[in-house]
PDB file of N, CA and C in Angstrom:
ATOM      1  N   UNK A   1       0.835  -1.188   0.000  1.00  0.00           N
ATOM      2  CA  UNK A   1       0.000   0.000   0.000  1.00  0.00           C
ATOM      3  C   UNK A   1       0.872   1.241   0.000  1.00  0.00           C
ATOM      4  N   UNK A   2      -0.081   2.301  -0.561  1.00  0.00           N
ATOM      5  CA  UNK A   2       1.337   3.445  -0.742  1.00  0.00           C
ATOM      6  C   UNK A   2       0.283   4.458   0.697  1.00  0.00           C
ATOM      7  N   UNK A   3       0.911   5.829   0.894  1.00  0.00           N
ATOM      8  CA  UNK A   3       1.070   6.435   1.652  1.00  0.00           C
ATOM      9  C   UNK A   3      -0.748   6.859   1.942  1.00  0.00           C
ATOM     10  N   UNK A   4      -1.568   6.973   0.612  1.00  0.00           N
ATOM     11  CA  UNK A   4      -3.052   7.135   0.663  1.00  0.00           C
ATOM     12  C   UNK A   4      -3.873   5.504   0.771  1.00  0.00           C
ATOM     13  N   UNK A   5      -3.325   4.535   0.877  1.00  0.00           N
ATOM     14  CA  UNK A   5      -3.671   3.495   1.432  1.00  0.00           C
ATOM     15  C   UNK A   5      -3.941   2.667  -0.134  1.00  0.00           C
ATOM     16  N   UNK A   6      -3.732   2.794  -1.407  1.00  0.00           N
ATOM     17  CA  UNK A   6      -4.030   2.120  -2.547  1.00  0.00           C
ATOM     18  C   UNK A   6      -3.259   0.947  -2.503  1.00  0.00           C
ATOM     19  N   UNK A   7      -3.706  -0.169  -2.891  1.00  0.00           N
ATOM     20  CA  UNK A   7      -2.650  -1.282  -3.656  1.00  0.00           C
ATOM     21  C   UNK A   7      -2.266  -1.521  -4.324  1.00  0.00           C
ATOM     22  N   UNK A   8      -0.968  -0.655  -4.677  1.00  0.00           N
ATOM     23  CA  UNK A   8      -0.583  -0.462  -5.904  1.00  0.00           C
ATOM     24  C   UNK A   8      -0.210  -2.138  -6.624  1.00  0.00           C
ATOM     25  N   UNK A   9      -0.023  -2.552  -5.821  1.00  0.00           N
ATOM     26  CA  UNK A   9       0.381  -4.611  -6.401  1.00  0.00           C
ATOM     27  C   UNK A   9      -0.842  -4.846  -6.667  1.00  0.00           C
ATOM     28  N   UNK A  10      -1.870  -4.625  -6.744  1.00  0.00           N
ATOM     29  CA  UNK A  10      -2.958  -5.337  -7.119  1.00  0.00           C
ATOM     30  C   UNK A  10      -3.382  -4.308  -8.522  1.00  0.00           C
ATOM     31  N   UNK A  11      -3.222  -2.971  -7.931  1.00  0.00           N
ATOM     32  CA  UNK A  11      -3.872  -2.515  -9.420  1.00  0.00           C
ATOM     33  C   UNK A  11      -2.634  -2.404 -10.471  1.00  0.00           C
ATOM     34  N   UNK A  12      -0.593  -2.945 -10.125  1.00  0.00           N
ATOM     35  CA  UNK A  12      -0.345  -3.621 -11.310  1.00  0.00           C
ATOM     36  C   UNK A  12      -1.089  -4.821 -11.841  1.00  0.00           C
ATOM     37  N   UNK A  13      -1.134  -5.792 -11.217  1.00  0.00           N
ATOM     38  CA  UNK A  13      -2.199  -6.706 -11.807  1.00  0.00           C
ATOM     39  C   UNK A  13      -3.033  -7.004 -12.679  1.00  0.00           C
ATOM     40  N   UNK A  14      -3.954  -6.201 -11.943  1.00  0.00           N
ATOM     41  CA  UNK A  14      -5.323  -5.205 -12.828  1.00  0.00           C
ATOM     42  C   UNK A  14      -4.387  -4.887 -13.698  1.00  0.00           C
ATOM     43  N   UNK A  15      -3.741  -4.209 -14.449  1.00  0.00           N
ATOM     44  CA  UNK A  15      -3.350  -3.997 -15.411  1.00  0.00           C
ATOM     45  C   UNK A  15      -2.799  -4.672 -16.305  1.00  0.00           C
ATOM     46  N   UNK A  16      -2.060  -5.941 -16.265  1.00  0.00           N
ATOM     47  CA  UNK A  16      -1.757  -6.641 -17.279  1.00  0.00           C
ATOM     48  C   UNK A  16      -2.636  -6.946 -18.041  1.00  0.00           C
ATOM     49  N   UNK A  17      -2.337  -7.775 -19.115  1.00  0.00           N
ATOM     50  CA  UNK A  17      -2.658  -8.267 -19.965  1.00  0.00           C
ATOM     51  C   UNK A  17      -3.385  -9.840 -19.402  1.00  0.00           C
ATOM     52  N   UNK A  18      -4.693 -10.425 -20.151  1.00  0.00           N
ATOM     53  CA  UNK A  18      -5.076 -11.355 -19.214  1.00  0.00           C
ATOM     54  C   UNK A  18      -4.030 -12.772 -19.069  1.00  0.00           C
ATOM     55  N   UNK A  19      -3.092 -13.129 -20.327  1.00  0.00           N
ATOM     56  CA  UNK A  19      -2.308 -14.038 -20.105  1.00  0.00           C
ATOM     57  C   UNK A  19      -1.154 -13.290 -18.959  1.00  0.00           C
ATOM     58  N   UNK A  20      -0.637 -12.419 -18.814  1.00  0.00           N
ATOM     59  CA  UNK A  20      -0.032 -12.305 -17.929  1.00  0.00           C
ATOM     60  C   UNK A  20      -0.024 -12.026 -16.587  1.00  0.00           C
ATOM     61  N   UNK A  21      -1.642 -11.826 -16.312  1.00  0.00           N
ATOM     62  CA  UNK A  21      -1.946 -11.955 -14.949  1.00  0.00           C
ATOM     63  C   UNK A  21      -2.292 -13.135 -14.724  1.00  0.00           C
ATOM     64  N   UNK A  22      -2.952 -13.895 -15.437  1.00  0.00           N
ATOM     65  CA  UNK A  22      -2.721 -15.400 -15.352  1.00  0.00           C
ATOM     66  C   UNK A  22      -1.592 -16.145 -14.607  1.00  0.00           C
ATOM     67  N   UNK A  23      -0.281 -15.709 -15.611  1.00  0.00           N
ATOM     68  CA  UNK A  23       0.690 -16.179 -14.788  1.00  0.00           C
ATOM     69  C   UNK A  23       0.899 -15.820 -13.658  1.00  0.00           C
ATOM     70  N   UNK A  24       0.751 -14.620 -13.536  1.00  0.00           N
ATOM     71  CA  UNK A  24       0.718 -13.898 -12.021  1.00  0.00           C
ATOM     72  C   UNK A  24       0.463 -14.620 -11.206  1.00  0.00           C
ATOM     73  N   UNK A  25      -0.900 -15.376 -11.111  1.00  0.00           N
ATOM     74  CA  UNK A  25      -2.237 -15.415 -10.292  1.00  0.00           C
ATOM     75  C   UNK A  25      -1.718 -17.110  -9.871  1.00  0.00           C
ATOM     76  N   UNK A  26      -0.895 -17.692 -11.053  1.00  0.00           N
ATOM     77  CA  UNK A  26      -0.112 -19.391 -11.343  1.00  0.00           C
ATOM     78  C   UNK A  26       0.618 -19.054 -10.479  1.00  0.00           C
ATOM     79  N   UNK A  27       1.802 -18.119 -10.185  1.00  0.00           N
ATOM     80  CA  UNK A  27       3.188 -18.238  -9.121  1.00  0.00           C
ATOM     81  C   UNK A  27       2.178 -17.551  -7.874  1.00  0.00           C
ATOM     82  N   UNK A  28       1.306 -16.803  -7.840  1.00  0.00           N
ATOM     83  CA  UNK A  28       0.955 -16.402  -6.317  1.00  0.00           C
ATOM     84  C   UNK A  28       0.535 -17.643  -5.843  1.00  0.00           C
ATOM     85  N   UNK A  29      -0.201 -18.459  -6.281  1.00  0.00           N
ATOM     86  CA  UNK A  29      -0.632 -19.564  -6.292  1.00  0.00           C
ATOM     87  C   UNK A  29       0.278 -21.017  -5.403  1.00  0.00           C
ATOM     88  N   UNK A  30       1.394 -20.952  -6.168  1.00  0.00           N
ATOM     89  CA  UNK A  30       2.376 -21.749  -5.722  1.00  0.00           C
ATOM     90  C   UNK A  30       3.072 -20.859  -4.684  1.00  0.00           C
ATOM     91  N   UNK A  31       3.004 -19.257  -4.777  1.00  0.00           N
ATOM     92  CA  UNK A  31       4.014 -19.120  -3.380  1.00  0.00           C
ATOM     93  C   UNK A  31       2.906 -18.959  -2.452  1.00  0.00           C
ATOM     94  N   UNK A  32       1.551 -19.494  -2.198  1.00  0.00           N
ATOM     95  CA  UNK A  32       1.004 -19.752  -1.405  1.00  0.00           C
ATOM     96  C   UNK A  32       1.005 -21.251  -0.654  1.00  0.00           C
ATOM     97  N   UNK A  33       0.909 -21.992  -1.801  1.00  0.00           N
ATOM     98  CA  UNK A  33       1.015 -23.312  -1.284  1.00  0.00           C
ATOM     99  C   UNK A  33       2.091 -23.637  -1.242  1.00  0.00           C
ATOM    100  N   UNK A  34       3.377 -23.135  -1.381  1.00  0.00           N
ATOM    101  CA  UNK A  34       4.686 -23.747  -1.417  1.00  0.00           C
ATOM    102  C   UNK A  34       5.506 -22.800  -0.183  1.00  0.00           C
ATOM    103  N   UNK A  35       5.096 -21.372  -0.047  1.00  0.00           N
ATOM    104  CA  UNK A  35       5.815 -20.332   0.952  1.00  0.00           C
ATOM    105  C   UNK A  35       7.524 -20.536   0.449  1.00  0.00           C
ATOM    106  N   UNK A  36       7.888 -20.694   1.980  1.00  0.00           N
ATOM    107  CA  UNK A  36       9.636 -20.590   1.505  1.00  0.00           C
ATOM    108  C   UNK A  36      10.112 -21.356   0.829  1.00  0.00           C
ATOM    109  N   UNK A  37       9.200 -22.699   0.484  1.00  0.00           N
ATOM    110  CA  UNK A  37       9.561 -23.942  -0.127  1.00  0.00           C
ATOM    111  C   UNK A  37      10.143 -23.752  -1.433  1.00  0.00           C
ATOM    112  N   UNK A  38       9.465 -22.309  -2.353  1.00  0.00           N
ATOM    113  CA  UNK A  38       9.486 -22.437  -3.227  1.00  0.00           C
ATOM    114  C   UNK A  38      10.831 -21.311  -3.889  1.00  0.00           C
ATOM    115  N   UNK A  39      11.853 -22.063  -5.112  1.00  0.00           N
ATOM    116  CA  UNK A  39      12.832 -21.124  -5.044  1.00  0.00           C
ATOM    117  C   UNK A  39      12.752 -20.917  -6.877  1.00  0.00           C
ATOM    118  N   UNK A  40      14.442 -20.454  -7.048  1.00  0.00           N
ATOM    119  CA  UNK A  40      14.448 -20.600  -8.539  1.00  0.00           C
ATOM    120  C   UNK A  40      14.130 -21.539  -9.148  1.00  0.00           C
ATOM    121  N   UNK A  41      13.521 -21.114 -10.109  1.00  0.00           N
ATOM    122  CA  UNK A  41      13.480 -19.539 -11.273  1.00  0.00           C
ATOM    123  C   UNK A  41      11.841 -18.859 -11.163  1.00  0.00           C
ATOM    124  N   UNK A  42      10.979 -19.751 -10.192  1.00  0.00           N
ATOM    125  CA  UNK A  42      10.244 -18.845  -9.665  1.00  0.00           C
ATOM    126  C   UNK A  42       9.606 -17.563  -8.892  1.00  0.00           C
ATOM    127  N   UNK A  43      10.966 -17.810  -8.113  1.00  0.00           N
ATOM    128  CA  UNK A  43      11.158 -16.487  -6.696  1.00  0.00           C
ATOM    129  C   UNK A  43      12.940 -16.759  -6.437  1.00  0.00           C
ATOM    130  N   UNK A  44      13.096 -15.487  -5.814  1.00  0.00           N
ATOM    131  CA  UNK A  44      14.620 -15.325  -6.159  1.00  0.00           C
ATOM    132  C   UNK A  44      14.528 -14.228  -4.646  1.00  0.00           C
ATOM    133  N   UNK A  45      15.463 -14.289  -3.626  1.00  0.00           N
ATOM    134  CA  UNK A  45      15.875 -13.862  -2.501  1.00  0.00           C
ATOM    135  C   UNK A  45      16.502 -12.214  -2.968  1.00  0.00           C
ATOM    136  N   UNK A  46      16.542 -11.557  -2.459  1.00  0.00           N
ATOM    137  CA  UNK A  46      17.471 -10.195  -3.221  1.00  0.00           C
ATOM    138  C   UNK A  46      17.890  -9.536  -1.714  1.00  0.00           C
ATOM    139  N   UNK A  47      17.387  -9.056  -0.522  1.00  0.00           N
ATOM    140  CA  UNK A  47      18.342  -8.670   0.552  1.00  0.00           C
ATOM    141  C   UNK A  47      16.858  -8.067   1.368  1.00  0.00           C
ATOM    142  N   UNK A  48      17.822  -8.227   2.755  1.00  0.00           N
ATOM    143  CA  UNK A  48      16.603  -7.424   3.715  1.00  0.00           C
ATOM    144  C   UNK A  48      15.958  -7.911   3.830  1.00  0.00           C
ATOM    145  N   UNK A  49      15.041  -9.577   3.442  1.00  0.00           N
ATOM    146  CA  UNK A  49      14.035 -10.006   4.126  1.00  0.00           C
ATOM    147  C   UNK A  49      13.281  -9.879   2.650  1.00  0.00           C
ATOM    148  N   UNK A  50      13.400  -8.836   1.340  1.00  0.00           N
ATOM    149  CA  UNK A  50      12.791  -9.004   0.219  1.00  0.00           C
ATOM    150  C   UNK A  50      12.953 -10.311  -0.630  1.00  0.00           C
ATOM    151  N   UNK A  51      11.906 -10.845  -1.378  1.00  0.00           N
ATOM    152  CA  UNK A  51      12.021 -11.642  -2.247  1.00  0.00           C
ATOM    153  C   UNK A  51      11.129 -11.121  -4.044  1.00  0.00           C
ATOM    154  N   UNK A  52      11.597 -12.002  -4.434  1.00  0.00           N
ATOM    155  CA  UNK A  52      10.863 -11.206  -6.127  1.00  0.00           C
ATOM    156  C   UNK A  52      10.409 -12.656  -6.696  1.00  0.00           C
ATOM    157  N   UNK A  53       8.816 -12.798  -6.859  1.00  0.00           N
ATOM    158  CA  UNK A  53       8.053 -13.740  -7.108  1.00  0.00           C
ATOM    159  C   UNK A  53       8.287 -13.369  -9.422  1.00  0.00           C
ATOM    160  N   UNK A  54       8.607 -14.109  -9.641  1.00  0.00           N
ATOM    161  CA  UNK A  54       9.239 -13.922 -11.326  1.00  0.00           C
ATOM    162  C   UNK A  54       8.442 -14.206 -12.289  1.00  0.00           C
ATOM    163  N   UNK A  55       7.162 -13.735 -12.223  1.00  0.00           N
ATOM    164  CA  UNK A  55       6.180 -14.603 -13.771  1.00  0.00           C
ATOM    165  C   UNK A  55       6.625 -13.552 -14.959  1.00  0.00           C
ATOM    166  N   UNK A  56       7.698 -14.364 -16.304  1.00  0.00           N
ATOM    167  CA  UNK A  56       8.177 -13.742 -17.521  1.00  0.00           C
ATOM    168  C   UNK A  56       9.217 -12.419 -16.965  1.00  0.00           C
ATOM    169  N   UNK A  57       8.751 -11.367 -17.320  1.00  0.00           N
ATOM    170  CA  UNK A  57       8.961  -9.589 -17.325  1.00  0.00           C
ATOM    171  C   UNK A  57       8.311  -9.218 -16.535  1.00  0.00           C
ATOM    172  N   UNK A  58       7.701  -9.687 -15.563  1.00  0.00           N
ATOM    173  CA  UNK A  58       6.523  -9.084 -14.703  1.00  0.00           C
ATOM    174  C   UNK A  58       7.962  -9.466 -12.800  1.00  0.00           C
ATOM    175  N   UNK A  59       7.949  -9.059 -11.912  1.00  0.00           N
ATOM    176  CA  UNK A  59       8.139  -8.847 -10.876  1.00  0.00           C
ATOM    177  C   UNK A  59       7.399  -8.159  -9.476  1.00  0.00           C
ATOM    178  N   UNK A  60       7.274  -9.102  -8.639  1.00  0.00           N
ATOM    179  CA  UNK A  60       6.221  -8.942  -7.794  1.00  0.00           C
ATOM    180  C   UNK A  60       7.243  -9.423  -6.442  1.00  0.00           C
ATOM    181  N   UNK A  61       7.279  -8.296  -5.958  1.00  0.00           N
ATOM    182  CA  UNK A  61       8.227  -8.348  -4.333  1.00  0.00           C
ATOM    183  C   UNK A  61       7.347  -8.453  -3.417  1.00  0.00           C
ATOM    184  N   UNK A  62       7.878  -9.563  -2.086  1.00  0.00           N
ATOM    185  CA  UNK A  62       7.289  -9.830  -1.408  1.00  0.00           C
ATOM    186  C   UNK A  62       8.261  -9.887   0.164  1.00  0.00           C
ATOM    187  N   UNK A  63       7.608 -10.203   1.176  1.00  0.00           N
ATOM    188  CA  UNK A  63       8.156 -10.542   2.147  1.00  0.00           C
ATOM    189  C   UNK A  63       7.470 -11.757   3.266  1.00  0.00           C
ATOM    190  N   UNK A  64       7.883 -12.061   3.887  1.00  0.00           N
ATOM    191  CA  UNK A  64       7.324 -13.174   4.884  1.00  0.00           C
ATOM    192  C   UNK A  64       7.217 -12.097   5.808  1.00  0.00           C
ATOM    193  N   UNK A  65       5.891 -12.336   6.678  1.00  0.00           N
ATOM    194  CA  UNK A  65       5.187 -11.790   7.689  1.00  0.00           C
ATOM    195  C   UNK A  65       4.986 -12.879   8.725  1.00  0.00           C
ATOM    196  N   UNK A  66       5.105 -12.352   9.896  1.00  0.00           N
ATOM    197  CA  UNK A  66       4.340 -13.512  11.138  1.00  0.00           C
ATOM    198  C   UNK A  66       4.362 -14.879  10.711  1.00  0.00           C
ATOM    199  N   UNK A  67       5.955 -14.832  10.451  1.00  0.00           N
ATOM    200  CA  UNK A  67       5.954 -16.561   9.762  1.00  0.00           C
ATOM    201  C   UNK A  67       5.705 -17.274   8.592  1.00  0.00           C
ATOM    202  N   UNK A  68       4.859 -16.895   8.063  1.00  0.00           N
ATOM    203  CA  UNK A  68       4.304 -17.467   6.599  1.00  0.00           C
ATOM    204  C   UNK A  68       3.472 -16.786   5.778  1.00  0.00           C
ATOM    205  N   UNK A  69       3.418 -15.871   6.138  1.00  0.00           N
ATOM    206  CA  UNK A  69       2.413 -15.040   5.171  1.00  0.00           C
ATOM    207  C   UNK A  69       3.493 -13.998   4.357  1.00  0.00           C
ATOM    208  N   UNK A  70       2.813 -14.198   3.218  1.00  0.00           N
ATOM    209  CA  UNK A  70       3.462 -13.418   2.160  1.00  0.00           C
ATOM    210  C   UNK A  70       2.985 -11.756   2.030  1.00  0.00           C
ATOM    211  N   UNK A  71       3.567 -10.806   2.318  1.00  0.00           N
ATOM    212  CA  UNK A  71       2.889  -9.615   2.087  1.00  0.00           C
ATOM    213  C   UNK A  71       3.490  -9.022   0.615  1.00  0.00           C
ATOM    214  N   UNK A  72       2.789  -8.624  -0.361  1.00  0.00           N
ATOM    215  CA  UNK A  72       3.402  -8.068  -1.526  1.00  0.00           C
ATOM    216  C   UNK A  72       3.429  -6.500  -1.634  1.00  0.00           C
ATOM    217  N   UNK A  73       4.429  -6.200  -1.933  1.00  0.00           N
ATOM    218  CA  UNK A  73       4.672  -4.885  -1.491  1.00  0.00           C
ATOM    219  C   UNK A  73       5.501  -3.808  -2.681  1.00  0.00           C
ATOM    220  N   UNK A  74       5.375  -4.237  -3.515  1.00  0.00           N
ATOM    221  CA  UNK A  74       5.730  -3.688  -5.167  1.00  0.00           C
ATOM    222  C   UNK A  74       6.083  -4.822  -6.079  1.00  0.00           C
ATOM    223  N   UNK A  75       5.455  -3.910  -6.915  1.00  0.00           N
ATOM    224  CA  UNK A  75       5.407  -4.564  -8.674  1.00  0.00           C
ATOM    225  C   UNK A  75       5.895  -3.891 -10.079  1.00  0.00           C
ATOM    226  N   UNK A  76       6.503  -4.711 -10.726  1.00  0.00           N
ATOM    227  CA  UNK A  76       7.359  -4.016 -11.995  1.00  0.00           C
ATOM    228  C   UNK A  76       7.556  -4.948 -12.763  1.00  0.00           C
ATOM    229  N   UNK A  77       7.680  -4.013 -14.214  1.00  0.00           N
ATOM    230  CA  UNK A  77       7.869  -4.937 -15.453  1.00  0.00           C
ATOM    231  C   UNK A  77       9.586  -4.374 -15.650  1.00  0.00           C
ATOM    232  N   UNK A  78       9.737  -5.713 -15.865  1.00  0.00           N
ATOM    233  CA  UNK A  78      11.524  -5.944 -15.155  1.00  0.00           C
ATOM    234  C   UNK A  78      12.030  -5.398 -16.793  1.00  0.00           C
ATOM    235  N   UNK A  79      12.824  -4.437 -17.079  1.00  0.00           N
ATOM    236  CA  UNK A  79      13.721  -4.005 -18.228  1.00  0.00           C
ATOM    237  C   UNK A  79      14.742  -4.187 -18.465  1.00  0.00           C
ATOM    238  N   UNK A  80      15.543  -4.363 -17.110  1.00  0.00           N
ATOM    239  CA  UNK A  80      17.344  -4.920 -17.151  1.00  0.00           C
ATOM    240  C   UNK A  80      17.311  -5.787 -16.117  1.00  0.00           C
ATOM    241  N   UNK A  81      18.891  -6.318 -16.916  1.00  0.00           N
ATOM    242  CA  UNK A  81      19.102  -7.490 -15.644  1.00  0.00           C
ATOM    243  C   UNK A  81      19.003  -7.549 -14.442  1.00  0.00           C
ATOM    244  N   UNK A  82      19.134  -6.580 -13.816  1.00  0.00           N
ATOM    245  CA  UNK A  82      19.148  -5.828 -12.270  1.00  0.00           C
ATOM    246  C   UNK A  82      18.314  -5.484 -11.885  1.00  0.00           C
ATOM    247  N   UNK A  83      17.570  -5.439 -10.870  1.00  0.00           N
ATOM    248  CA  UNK A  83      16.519  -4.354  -9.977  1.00  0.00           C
ATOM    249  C   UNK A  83      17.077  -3.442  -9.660  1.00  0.00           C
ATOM    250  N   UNK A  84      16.211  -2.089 -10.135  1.00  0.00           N
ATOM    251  CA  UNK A  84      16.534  -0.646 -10.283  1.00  0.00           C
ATOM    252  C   UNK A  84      16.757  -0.939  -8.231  1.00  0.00           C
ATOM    253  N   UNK A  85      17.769   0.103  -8.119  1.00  0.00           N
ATOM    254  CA  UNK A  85      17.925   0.182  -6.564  1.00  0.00           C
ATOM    255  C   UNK A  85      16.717   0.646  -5.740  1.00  0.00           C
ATOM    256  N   UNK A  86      16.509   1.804  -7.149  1.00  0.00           N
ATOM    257  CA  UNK A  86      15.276   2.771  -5.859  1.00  0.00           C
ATOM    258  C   UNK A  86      13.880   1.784  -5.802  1.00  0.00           C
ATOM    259  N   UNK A  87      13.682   0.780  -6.895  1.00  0.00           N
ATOM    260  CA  UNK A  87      12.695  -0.150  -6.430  1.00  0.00           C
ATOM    261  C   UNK A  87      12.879  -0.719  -5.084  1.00  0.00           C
ATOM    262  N   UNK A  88      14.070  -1.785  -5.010  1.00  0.00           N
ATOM    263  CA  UNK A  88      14.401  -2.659  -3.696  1.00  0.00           C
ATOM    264  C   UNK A  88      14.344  -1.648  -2.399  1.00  0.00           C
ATOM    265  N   UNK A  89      15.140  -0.592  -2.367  1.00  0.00           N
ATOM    266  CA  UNK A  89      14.540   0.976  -1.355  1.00  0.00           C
ATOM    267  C   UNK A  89      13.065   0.675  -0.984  1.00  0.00           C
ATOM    268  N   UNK A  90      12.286   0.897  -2.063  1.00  0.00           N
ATOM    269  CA  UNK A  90      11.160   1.143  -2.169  1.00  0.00           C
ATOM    270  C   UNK A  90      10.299  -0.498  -1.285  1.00  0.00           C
ATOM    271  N   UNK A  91      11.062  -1.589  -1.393  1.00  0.00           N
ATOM    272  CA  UNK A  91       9.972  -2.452  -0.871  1.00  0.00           C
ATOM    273  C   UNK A  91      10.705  -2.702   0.264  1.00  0.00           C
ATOM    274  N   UNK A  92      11.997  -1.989   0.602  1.00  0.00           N
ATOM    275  CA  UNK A  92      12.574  -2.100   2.061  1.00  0.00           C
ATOM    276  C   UNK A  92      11.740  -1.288   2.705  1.00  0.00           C
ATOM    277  N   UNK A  93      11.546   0.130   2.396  1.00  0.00           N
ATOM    278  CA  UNK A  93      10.718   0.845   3.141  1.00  0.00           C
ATOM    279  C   UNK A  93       9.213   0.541   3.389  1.00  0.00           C
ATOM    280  N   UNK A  94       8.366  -0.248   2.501  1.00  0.00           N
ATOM    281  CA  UNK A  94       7.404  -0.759   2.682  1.00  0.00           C
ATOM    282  C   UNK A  94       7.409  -1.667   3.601  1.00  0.00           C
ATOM    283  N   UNK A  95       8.496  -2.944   3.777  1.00  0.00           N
ATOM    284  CA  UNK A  95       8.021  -3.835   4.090  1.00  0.00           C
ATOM    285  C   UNK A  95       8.324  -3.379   5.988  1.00  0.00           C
ATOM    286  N   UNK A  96       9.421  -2.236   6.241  1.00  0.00           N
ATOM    287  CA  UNK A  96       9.613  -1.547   7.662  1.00  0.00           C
ATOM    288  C   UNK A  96       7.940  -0.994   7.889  1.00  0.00           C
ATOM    289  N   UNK A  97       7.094  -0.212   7.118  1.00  0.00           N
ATOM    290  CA  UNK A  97       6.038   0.504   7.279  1.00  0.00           C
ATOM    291  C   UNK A  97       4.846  -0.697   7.791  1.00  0.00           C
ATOM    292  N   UNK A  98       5.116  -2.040   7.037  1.00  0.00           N
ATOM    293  CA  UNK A  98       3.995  -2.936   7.342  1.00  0.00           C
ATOM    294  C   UNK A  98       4.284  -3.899   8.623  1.00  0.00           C
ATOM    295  N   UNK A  99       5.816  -3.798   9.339  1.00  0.00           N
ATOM    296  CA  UNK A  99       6.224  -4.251  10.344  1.00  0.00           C
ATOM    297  C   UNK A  99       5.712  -3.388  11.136  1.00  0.00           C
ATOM    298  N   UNK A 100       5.460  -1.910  10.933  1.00  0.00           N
ATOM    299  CA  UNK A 100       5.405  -1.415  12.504  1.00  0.00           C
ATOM    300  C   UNK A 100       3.706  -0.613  12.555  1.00  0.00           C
ATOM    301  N   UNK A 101       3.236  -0.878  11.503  1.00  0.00           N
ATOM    302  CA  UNK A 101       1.825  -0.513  11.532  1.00  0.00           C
ATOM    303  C   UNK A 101       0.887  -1.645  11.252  1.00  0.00           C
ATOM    304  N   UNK A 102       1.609  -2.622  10.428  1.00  0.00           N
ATOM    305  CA  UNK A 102       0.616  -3.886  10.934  1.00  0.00           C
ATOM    306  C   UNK A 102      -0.716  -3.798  10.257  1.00  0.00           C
ATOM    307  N   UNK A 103      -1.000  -3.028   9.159  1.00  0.00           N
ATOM    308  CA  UNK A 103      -2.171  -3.227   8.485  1.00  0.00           C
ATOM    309  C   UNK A 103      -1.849  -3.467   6.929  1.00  0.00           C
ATOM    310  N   UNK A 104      -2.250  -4.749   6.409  1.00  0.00           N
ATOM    311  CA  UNK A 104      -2.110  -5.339   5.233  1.00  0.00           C
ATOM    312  C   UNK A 104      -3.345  -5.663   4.908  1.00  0.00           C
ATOM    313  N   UNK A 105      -3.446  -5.585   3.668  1.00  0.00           N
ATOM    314  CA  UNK A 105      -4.886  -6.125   3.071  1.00  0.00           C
ATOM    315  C   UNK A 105      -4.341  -7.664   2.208  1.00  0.00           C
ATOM    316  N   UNK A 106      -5.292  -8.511   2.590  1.00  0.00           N
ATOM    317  CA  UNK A 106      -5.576  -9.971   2.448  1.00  0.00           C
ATOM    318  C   UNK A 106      -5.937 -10.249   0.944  1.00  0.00           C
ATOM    319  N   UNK A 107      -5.560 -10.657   0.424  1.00  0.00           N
ATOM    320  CA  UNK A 107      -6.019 -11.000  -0.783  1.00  0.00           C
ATOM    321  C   UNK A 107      -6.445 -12.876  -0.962  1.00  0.00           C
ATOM    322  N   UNK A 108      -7.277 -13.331  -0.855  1.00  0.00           N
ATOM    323  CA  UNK A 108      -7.490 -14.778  -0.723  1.00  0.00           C
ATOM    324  C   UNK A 108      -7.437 -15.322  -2.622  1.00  0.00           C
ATOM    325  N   UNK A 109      -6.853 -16.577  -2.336  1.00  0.00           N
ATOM    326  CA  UNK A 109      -6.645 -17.160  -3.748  1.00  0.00           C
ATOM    327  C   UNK A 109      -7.386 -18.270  -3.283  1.00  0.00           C
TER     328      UNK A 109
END
């Protein structure tokens, strides 16, 4: 969620294309039923407690919450090999904001 409370990970979503939220909807899927279980070339570790769930060009950062819950906390259509820095910034500072305020919205699959 950004600072006016929107989800911005969900309305990337909403925005793809329907095969590619598809896939989306395929890896949220498995990193639900699989959690930490699940690694490359699906989800990939990057620092701080962030992880990046990988369907194609699409990137969807996440973190583990209270043990097993996945909170998603930015989304991007990946252009270079690298994650732009100020993205990973960007879901470090999110994922500190959802540690100490504690309100996430649920999305059920």
């Amino acid at each position: 969620m950004d600072e006016k409370g929107n989800n911005l990970v969900k309305q990337f979503i909403k925005s793809l294309p329907v095969k590619e939220r598809a896939k989306v909807f395929a890896y949220l899927v498995e990193l639900k039923n699989q959690g930490h279980s699940l690694h490359r070339p699906m989800v990939d570790y990057l620092k701080d407690g962030i992880y990046e769930l990988r369907p194609k060009d699409n990137r969807i950062f996440y973190f583990f919450f209270l043990k097993d819950n996945a909170v998603l906390v930015h989304a991007i259509r990946k252009k270079t090999d690298k994650i732009p820095e100020g993205d990973l910034r960007l879901c470090i500072k999110r994922k500190t904001l959802v540690e100490g305020y504690k309100q996430i919205e649920k999305i059920e699959l």
